[in-house]
N, C-alpha and C. Protein backbone atom coordinates (compact mmCIF):
# COMPACT_ATOMS: atom_id res chain seq x y z
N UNK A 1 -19.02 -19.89 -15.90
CA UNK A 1 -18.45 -18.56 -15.76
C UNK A 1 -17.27 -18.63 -14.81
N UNK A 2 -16.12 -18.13 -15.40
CA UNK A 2 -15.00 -18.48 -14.22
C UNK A 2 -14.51 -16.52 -14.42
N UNK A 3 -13.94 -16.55 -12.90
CA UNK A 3 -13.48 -14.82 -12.12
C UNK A 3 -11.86 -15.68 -12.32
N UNK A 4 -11.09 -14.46 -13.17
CA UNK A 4 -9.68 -14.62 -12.40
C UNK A 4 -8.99 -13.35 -12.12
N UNK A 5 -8.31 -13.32 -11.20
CA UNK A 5 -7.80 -11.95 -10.91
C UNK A 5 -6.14 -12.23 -10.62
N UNK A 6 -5.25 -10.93 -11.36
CA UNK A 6 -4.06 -11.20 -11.86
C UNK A 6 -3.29 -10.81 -10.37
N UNK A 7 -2.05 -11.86 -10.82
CA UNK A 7 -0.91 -11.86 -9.48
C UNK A 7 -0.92 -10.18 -8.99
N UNK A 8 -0.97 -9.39 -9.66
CA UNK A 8 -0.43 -7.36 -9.04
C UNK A 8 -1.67 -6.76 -8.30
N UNK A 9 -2.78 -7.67 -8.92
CA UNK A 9 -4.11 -7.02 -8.47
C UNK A 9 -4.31 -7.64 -6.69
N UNK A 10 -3.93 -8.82 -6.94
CA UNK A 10 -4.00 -9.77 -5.22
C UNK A 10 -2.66 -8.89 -4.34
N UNK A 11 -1.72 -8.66 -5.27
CA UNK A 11 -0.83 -7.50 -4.31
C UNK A 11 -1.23 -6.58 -3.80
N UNK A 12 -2.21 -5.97 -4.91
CA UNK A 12 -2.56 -5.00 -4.28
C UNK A 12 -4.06 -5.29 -3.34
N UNK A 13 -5.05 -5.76 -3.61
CA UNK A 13 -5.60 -6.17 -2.54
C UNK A 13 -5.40 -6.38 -1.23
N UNK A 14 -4.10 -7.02 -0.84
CA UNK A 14 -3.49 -7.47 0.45
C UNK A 14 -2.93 -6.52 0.89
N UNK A 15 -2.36 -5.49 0.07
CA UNK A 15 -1.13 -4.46 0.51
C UNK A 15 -2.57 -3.58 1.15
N UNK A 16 -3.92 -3.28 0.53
CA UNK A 16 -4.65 -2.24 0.99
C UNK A 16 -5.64 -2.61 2.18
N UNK A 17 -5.58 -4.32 2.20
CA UNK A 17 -6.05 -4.49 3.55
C UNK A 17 -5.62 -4.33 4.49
N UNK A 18 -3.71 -4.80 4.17
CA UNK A 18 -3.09 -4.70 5.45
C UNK A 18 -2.79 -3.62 5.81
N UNK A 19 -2.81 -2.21 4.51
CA UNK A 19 -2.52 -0.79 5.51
C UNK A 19 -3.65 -0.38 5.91
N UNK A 20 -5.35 -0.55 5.82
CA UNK A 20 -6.31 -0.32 6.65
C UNK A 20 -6.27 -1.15 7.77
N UNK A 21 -5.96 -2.46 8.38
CA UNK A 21 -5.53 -3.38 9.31
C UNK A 21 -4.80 -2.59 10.22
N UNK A 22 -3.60 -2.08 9.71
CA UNK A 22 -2.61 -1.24 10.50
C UNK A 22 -3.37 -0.30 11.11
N UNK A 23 -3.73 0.83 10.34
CA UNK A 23 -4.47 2.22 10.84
C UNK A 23 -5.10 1.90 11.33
N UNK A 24 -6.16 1.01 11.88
CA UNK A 24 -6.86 0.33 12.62
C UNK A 24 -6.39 -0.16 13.89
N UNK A 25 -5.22 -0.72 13.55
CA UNK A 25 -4.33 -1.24 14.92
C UNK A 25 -3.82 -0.43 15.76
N UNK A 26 -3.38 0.75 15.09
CA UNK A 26 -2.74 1.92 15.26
C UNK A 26 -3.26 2.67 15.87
N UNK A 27 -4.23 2.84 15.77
CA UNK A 27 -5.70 3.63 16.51
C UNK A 27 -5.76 3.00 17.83
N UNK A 28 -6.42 1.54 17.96
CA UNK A 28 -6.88 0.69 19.11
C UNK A 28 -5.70 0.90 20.02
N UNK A 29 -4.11 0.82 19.42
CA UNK A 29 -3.10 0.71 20.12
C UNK A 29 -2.95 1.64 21.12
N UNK A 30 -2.50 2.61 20.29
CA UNK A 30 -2.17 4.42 20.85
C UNK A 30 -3.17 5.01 20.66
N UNK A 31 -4.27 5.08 20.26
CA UNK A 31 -5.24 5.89 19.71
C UNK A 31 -5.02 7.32 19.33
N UNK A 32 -3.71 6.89 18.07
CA UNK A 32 -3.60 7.57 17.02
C UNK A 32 -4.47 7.58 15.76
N UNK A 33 -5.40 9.20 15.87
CA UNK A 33 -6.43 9.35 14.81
C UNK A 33 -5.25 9.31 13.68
N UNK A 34 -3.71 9.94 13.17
CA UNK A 34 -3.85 10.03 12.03
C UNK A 34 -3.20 8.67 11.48
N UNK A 35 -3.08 7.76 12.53
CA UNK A 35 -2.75 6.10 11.70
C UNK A 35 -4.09 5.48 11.15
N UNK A 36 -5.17 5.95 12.18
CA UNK A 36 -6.68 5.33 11.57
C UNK A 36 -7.09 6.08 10.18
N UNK A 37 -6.73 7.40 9.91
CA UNK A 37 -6.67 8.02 8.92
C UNK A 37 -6.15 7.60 7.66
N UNK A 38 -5.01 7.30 7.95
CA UNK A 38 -3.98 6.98 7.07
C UNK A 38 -4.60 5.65 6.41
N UNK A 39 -4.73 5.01 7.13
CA UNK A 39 -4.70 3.53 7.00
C UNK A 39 -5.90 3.32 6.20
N UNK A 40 -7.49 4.36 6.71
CA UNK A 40 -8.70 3.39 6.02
C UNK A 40 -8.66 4.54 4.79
N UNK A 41 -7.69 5.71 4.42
CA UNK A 41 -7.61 6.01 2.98
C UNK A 41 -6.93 5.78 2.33
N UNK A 42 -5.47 4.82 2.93
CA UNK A 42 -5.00 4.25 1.92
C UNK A 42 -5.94 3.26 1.41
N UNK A 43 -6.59 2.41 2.02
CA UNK A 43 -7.53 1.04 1.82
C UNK A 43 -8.14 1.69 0.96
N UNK A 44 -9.16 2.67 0.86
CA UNK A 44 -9.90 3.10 0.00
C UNK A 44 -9.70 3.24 -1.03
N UNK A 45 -8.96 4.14 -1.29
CA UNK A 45 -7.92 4.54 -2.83
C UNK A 45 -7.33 3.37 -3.53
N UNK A 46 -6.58 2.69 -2.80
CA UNK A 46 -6.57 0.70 -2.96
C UNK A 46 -7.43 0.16 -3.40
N UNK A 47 -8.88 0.25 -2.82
CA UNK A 47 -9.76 -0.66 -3.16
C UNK A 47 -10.47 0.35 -4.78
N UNK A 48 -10.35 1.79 -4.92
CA UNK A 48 -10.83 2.20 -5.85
C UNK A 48 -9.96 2.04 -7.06
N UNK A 49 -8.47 2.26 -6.63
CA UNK A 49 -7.84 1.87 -8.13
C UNK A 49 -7.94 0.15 -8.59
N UNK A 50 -8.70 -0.62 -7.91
CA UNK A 50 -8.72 -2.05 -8.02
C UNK A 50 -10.52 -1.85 -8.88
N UNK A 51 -10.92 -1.30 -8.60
CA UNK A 51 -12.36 -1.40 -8.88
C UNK A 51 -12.39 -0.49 -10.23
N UNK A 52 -11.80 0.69 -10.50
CA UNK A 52 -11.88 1.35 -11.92
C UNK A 52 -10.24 0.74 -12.27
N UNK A 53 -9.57 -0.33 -12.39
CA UNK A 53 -8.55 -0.83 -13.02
C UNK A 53 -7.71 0.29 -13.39
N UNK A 54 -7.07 1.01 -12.61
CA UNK A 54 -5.83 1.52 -12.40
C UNK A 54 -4.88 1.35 -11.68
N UNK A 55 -3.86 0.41 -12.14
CA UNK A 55 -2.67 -0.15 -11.47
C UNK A 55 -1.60 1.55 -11.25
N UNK A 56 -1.81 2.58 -11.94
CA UNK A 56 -0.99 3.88 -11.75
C UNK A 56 -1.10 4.24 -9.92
N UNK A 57 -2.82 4.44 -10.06
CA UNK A 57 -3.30 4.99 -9.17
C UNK A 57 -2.72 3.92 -7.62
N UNK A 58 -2.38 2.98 -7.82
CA UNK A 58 -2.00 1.91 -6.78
C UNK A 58 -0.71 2.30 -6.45
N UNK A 59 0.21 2.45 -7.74
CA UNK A 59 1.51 2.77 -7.64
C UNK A 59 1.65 4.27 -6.54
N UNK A 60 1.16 4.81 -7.40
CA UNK A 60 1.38 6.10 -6.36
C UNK A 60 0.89 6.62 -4.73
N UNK A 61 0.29 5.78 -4.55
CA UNK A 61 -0.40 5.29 -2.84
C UNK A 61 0.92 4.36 -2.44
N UNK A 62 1.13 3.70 -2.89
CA UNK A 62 2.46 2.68 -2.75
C UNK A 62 3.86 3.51 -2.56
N UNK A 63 3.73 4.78 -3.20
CA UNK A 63 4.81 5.55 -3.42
C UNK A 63 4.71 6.82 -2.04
N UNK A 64 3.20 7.26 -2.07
CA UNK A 64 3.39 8.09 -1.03
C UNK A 64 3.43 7.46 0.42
N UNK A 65 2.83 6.83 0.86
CA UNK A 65 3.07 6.10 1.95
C UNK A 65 4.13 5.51 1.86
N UNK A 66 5.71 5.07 1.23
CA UNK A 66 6.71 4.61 1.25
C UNK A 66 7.12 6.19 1.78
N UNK A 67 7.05 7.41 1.12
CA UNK A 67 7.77 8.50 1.67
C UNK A 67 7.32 8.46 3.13
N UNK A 68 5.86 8.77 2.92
CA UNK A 68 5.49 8.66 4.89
C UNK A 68 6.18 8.03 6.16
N UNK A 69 6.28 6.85 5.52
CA UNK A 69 6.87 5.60 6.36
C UNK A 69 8.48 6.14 6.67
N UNK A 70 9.32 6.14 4.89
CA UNK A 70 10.50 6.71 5.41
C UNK A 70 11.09 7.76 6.69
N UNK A 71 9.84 9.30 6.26
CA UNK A 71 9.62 9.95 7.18
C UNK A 71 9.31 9.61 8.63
N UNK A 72 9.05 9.21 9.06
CA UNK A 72 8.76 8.95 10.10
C UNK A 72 9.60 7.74 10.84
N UNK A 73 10.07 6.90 10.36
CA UNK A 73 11.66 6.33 10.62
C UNK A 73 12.59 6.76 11.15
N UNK A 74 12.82 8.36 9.69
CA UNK A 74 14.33 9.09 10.28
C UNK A 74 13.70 9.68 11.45
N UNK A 75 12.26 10.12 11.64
CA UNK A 75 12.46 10.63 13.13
C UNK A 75 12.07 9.96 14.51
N UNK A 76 11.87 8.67 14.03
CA UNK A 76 11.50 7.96 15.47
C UNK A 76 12.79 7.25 15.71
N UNK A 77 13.50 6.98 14.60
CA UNK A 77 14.60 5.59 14.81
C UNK A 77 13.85 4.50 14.94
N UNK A 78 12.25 3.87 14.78
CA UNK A 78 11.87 2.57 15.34
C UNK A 78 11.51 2.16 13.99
N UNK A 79 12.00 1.08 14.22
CA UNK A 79 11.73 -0.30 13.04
C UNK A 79 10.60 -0.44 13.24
N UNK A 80 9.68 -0.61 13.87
CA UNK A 80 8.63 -1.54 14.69
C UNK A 80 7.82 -0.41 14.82
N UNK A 81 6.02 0.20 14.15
CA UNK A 81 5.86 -0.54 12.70
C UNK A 81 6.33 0.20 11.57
N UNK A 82 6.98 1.26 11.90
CA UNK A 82 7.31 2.34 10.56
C UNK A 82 8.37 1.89 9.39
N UNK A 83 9.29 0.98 10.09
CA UNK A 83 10.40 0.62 9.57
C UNK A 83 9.68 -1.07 8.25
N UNK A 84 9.33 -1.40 8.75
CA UNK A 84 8.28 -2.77 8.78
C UNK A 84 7.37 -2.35 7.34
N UNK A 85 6.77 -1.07 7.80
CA UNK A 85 5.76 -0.86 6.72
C UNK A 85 6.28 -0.09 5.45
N UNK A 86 7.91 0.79 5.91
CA UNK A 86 8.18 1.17 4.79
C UNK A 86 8.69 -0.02 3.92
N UNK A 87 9.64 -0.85 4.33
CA UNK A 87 10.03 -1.79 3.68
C UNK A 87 8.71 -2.71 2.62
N UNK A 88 7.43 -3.06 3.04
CA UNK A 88 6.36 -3.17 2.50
C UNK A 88 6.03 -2.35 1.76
N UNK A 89 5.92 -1.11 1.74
CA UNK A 89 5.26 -0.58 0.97
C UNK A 89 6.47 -0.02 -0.52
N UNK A 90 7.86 -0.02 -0.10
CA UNK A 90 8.68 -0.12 -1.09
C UNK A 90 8.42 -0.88 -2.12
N UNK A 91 8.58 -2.49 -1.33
CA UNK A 91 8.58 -3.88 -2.06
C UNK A 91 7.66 -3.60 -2.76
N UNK A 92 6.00 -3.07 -2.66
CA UNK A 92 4.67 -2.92 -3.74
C UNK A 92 5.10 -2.04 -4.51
N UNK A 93 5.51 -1.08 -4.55
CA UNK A 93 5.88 -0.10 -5.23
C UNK A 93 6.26 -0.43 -6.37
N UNK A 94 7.68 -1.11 -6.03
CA UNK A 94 8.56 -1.31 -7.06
C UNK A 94 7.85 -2.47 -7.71
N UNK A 95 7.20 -3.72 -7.03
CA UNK A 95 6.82 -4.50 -7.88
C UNK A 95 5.94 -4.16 -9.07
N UNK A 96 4.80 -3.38 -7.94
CA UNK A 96 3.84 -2.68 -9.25
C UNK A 96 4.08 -2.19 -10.25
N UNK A 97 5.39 -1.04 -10.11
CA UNK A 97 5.77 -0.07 -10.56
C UNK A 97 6.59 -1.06 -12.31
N UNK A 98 7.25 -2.13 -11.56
CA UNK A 98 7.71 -2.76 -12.81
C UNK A 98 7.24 -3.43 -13.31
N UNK A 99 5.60 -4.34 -13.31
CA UNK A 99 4.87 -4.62 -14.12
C UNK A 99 4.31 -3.59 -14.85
N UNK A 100 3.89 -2.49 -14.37
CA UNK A 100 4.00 -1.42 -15.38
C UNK A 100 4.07 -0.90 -16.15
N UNK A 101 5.43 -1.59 -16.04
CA UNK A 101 6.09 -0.55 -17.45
C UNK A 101 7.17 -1.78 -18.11
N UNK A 102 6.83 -3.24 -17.68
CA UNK A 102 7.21 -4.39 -18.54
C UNK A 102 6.51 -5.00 -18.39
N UNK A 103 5.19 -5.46 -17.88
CA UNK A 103 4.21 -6.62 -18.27
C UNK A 103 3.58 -6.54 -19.86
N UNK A 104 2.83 -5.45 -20.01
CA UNK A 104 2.02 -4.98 -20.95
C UNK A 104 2.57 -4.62 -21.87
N UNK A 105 3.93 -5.11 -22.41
CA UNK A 105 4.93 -4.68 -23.19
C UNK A 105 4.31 -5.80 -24.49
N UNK A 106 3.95 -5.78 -25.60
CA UNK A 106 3.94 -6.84 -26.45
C UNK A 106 5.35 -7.66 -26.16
N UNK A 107 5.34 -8.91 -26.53
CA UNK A 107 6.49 -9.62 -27.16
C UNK A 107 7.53 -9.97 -28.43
């Protein structure tokens, strides 16, 4: 019996550990409740569109937390982690976003 799990799905795996990781960090750091917030429902929603196989549902967690992140950029000015995580959570976005709607394309 062999498990394989596809290159977008390990994206997204990693992308939803590392934004529960963050909100976690985020918390211990400043002990900001709504980064611990943020963080273990993005993971969740992550780990649920991975478990009922919805790559949509990934995209759009990928998409709202890219607005979040943006937001909070234009009003801090700090790279360091808002700037950091929007750029991450862009990069998933778009990757996801374009297997999407060209992986599953017949040939």
């Amino acid at each position: 019996m062999s498990f394989s799990i596809s290159q977008e799905w390990v994206v997204v795996l990693v992308y939803a550990v590392l934004m529960g990781l963050g909100g976690w960090f985020g918390f211990k750091k400043s002990g900001s409740k709504p980064s611990l917030i943020a963080g273990v429902l993005g993971f969740a929603i992550l780990m649920v569109s991975y478990f009922i196989d919805q790559m949509w549902v990934a995209v759009g967690v990928s998409a709202l937390l890219s607005v979040a992140f943006f937001q909070r950029v234009s009003k801090t000015r700090k790279l360091m982690p808002s700037g950091m995580l929007l750029v991450l959570s862009a990069v998933v976005c778009i990757y996801l976003l374009y297997f999407l709607i060209f992986a599953d394309k017949p040939s």
